[in-house]
PDB file of N, CA and C in Angstrom:
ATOM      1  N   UNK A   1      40.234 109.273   6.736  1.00  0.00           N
ATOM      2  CA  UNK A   1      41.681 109.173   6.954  1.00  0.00           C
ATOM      3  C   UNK A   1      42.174 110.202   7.974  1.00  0.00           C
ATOM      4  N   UNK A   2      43.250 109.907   8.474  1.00  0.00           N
ATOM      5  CA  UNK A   2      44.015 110.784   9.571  1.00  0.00           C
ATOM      6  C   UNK A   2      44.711 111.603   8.452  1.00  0.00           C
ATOM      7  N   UNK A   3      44.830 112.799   9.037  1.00  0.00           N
ATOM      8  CA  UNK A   3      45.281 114.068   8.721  1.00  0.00           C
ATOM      9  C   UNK A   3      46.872 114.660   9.740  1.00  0.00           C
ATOM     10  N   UNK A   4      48.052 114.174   9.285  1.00  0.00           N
ATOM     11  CA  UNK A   4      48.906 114.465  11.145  1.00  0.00           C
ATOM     12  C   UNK A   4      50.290 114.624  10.058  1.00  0.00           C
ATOM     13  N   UNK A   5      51.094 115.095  10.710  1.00  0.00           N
ATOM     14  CA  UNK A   5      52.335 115.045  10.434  1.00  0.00           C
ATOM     15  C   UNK A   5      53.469 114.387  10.701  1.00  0.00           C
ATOM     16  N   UNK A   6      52.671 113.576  12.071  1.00  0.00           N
ATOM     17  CA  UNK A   6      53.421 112.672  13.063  1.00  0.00           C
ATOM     18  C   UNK A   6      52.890 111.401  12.761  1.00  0.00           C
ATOM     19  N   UNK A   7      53.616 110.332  12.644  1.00  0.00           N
ATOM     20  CA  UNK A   7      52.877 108.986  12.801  1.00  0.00           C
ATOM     21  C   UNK A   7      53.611 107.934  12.730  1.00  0.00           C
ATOM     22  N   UNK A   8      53.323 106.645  13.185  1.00  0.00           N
ATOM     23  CA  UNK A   8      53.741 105.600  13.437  1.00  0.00           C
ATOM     24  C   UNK A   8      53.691 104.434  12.298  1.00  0.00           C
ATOM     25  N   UNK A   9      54.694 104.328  11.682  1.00  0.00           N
ATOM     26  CA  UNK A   9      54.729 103.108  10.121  1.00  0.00           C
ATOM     27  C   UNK A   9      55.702 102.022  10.236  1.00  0.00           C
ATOM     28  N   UNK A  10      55.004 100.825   9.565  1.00  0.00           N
ATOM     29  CA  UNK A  10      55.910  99.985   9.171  1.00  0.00           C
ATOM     30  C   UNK A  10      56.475  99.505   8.129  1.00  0.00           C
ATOM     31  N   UNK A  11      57.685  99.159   7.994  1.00  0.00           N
ATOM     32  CA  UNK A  11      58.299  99.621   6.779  1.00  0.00           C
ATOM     33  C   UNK A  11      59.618  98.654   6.661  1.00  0.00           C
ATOM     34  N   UNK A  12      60.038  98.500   5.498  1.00  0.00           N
ATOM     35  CA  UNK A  12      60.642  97.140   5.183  1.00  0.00           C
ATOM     36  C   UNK A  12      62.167  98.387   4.806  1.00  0.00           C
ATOM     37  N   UNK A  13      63.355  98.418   5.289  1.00  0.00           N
ATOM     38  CA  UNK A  13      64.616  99.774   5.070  1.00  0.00           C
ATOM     39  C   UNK A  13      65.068  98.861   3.945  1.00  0.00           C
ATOM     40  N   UNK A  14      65.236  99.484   2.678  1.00  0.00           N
ATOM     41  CA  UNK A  14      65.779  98.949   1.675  1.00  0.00           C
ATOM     42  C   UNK A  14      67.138  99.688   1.220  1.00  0.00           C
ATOM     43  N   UNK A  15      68.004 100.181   2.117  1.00  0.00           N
ATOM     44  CA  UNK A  15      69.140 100.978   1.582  1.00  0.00           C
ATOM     45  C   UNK A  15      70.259  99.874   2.494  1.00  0.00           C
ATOM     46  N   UNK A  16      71.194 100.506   1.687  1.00  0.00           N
ATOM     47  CA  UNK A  16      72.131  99.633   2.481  1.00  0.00           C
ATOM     48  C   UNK A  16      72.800 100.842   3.816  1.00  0.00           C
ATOM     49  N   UNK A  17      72.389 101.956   3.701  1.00  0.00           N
ATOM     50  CA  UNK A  17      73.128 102.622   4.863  1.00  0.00           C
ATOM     51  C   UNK A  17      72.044 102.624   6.095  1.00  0.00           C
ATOM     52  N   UNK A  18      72.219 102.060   7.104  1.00  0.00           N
ATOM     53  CA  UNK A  18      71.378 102.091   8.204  1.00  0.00           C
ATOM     54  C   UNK A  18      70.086 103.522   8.686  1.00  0.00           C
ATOM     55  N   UNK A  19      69.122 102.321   8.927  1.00  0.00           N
ATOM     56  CA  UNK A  19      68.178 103.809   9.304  1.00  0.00           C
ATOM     57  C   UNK A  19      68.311 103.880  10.761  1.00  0.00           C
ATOM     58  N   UNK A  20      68.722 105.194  11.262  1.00  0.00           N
ATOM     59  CA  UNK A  20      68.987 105.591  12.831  1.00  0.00           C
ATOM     60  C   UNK A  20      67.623 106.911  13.270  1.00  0.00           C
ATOM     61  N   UNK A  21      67.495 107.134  14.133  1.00  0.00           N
ATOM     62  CA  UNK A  21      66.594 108.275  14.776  1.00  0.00           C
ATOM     63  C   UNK A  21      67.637 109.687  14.200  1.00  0.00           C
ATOM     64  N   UNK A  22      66.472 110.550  13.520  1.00  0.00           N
ATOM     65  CA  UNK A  22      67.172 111.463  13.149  1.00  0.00           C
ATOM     66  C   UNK A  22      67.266 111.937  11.845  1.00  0.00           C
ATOM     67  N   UNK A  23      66.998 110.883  11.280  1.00  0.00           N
ATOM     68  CA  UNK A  23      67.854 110.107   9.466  1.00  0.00           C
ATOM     69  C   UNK A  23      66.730 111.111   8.358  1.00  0.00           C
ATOM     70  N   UNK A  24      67.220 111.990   7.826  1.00  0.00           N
ATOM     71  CA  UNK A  24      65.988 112.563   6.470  1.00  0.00           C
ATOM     72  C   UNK A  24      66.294 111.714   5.847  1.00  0.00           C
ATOM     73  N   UNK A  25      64.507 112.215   4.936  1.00  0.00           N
ATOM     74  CA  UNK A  25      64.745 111.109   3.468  1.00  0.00           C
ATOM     75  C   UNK A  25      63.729 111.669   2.980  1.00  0.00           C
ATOM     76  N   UNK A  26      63.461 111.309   1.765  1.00  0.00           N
ATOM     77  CA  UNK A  26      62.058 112.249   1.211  1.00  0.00           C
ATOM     78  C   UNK A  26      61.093 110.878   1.090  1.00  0.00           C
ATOM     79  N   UNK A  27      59.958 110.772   1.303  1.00  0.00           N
ATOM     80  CA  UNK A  27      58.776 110.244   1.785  1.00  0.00           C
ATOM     81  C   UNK A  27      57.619 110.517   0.259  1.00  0.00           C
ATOM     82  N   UNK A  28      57.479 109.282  -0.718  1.00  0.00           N
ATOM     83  CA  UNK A  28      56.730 109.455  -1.239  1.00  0.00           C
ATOM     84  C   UNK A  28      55.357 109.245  -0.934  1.00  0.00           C
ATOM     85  N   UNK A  29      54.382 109.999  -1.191  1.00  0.00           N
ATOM     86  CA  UNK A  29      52.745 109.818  -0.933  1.00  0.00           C
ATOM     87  C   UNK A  29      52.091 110.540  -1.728  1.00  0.00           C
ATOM     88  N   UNK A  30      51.306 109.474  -2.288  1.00  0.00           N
ATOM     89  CA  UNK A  30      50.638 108.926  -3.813  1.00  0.00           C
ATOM     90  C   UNK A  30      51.131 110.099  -4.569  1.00  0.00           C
ATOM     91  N   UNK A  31      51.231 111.452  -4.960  1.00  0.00           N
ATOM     92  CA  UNK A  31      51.826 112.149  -5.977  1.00  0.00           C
ATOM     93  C   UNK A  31      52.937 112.656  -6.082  1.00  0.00           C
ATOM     94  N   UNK A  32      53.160 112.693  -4.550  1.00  0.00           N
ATOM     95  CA  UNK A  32      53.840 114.218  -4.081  1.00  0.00           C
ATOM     96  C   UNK A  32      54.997 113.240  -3.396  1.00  0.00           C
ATOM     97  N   UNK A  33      56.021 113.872  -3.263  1.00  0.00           N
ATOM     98  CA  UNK A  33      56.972 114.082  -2.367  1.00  0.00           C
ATOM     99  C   UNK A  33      57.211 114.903  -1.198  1.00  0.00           C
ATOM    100  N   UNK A  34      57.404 114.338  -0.131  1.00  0.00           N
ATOM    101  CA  UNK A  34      57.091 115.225   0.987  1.00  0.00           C
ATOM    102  C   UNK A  34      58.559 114.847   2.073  1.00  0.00           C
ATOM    103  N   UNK A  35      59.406 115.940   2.628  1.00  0.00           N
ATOM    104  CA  UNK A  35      60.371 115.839   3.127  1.00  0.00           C
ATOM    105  C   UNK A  35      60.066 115.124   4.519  1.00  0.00           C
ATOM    106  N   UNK A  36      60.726 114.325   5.336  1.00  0.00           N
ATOM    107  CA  UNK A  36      60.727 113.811   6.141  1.00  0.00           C
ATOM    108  C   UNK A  36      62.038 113.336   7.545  1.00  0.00           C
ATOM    109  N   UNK A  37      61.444 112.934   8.435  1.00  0.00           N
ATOM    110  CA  UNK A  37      62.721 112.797   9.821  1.00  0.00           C
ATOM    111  C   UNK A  37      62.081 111.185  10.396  1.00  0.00           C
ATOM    112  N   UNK A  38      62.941 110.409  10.611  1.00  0.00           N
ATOM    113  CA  UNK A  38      62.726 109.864  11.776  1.00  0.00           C
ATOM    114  C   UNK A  38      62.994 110.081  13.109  1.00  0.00           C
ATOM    115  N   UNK A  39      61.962 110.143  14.020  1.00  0.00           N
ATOM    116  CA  UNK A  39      62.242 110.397  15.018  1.00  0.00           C
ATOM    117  C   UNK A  39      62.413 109.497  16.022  1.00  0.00           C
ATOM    118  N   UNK A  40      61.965 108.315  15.733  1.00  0.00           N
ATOM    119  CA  UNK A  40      62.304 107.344  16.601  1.00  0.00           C
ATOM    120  C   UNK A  40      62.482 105.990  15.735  1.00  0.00           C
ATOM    121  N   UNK A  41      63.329 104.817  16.005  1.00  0.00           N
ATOM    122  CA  UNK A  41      63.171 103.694  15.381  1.00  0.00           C
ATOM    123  C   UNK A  41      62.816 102.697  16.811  1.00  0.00           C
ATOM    124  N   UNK A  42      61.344 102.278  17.179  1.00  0.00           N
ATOM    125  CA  UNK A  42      60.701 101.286  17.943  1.00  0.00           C
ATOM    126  C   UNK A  42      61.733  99.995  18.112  1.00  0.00           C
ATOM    127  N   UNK A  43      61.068  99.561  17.360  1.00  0.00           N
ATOM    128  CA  UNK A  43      61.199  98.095  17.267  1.00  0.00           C
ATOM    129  C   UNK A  43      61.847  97.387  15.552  1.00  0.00           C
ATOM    130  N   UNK A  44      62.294  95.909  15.861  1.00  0.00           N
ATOM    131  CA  UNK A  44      62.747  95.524  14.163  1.00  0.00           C
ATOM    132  C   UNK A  44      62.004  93.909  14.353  1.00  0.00           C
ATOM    133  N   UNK A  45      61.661  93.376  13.475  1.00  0.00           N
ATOM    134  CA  UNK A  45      60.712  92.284  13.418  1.00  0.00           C
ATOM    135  C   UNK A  45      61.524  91.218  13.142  1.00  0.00           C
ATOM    136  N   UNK A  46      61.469  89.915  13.776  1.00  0.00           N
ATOM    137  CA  UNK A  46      62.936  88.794  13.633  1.00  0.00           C
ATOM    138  C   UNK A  46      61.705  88.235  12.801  1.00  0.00           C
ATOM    139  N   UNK A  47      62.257  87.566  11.768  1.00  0.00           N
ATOM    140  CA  UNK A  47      61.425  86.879  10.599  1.00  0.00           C
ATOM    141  C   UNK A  47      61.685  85.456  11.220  1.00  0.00           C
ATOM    142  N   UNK A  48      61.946  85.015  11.732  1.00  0.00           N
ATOM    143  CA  UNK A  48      62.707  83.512  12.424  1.00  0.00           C
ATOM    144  C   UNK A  48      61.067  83.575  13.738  1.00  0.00           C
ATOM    145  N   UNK A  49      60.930  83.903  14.015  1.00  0.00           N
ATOM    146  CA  UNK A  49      60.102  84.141  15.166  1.00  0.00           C
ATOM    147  C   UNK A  49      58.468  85.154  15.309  1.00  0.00           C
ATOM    148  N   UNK A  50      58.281  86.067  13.971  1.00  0.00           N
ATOM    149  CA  UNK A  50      57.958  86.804  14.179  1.00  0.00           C
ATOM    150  C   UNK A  50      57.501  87.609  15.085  1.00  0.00           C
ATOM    151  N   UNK A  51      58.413  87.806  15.637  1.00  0.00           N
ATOM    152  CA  UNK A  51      58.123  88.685  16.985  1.00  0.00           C
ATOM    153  C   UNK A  51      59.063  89.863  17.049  1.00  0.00           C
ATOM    154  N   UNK A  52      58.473  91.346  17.400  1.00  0.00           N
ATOM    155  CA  UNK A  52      59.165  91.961  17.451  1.00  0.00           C
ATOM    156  C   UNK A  52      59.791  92.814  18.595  1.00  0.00           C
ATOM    157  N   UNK A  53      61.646  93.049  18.140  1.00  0.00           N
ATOM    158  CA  UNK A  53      62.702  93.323  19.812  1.00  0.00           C
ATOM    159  C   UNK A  53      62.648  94.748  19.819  1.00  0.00           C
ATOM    160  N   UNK A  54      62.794  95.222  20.645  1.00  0.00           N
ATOM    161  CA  UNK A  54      63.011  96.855  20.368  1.00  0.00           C
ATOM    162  C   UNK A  54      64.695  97.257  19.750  1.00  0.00           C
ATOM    163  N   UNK A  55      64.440  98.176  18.943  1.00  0.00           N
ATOM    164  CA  UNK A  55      65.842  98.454  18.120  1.00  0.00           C
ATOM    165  C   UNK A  55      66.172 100.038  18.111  1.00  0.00           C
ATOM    166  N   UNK A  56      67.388 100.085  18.082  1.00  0.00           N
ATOM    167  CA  UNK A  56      67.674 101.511  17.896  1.00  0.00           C
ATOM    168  C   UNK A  56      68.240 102.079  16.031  1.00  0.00           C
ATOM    169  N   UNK A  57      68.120 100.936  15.825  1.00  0.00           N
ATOM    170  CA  UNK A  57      68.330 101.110  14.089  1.00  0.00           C
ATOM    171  C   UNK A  57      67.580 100.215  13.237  1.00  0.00           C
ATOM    172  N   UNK A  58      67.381 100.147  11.504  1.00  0.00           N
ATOM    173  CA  UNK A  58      67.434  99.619  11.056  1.00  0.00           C
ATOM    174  C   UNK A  58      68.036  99.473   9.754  1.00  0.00           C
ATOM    175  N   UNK A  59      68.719  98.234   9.448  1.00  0.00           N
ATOM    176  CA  UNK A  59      69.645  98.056   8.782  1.00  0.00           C
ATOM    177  C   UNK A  59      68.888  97.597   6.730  1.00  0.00           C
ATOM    178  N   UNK A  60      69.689  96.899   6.205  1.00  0.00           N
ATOM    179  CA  UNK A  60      68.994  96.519   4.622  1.00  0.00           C
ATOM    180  C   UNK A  60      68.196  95.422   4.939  1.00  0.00           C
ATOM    181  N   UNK A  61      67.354  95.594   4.547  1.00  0.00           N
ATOM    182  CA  UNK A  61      66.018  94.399   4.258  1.00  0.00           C
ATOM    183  C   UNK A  61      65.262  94.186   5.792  1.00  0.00           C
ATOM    184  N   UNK A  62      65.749  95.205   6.954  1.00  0.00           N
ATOM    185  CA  UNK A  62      65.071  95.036   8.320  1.00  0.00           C
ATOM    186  C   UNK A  62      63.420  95.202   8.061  1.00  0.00           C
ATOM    187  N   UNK A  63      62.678  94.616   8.623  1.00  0.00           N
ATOM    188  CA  UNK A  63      61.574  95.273   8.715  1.00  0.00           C
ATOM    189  C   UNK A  63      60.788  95.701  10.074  1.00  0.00           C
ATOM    190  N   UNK A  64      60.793  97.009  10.431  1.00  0.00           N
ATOM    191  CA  UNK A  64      60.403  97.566  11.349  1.00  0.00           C
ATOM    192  C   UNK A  64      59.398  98.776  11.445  1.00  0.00           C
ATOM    193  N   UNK A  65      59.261  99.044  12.801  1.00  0.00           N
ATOM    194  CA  UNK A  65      58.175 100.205  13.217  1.00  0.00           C
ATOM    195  C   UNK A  65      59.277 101.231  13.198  1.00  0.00           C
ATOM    196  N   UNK A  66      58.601 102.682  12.809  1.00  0.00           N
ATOM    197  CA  UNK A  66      59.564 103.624  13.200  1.00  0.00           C
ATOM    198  C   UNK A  66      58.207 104.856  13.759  1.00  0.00           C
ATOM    199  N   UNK A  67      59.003 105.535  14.140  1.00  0.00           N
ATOM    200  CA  UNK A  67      57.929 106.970  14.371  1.00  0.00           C
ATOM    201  C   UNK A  67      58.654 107.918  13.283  1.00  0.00           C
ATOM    202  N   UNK A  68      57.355 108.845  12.509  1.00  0.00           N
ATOM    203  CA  UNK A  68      58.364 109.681  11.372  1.00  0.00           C
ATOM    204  C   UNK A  68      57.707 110.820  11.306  1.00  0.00           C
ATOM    205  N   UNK A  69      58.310 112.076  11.363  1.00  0.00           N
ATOM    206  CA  UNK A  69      57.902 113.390  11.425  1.00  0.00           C
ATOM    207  C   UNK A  69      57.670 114.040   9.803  1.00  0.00           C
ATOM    208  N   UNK A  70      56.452 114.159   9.515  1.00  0.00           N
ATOM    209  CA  UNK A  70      56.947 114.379   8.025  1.00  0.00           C
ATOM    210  C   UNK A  70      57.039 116.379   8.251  1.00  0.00           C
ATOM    211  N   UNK A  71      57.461 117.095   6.807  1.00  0.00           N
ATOM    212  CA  UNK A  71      57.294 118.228   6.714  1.00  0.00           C
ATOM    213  C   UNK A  71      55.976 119.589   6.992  1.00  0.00           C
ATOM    214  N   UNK A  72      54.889 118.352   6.207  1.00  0.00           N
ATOM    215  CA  UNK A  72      53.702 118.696   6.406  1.00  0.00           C
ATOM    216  C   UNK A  72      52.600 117.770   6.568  1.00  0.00           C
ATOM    217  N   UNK A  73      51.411 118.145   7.019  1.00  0.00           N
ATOM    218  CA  UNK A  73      50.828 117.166   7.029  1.00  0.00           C
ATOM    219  C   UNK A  73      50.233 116.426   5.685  1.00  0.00           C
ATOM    220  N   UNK A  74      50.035 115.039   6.430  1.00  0.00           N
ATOM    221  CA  UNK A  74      49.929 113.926   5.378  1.00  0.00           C
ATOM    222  C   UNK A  74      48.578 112.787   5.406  1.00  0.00           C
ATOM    223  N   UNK A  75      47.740 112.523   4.079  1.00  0.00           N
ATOM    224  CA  UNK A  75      46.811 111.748   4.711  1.00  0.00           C
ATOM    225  C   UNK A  75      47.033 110.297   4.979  1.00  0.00           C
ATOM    226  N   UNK A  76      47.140 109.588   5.719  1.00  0.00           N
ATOM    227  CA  UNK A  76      46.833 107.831   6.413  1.00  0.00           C
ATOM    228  C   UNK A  76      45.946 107.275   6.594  1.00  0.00           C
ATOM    229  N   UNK A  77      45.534 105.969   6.602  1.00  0.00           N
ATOM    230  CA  UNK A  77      44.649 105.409   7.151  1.00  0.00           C
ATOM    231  C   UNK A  77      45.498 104.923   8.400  1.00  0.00           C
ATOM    232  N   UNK A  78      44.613 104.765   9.597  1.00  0.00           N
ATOM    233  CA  UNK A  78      45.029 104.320  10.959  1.00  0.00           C
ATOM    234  C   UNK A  78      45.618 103.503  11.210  1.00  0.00           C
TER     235      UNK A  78
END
């Protein structure tokens, strides 16, 4: 597994207040809680087409790429 603090996920925003570049949130992984940033929101995936537009947010039930800075580092698979 990758070992980074930085990384690139996709992820289904289940809140109703928009996710923007910037946005904390705490980031569960498998035990722990680990503080977190987005730093970028890529792209959002049109379910009509699956294809994905580039976005500067994502909204409830979007599902998109984001880039996310966590606190510390974290393990992933690639």
């Amino acid at each position: 597994p990758c070992v980074e603090r930085q990384f690139e996920a996709n992820l289904v925003w289940m809140v109703e207040d928009t996710l923007t570049q910037g946005r904390n949130f705490l980031l569960k992984h498998t035990t722990q809680q680990v503080n977190a940033r987005v730093t970028s929101v890529e792209s959002r995936l049109n379910i009509t087409t699956m294809e994905h537009s580039p976005a500067s947010y994502l909204g409830l039930n979007d599902i998109g790429v984001v880039r996310v800075e966590a606190s510390r580092p974290i393990l992933f698979d690639d």
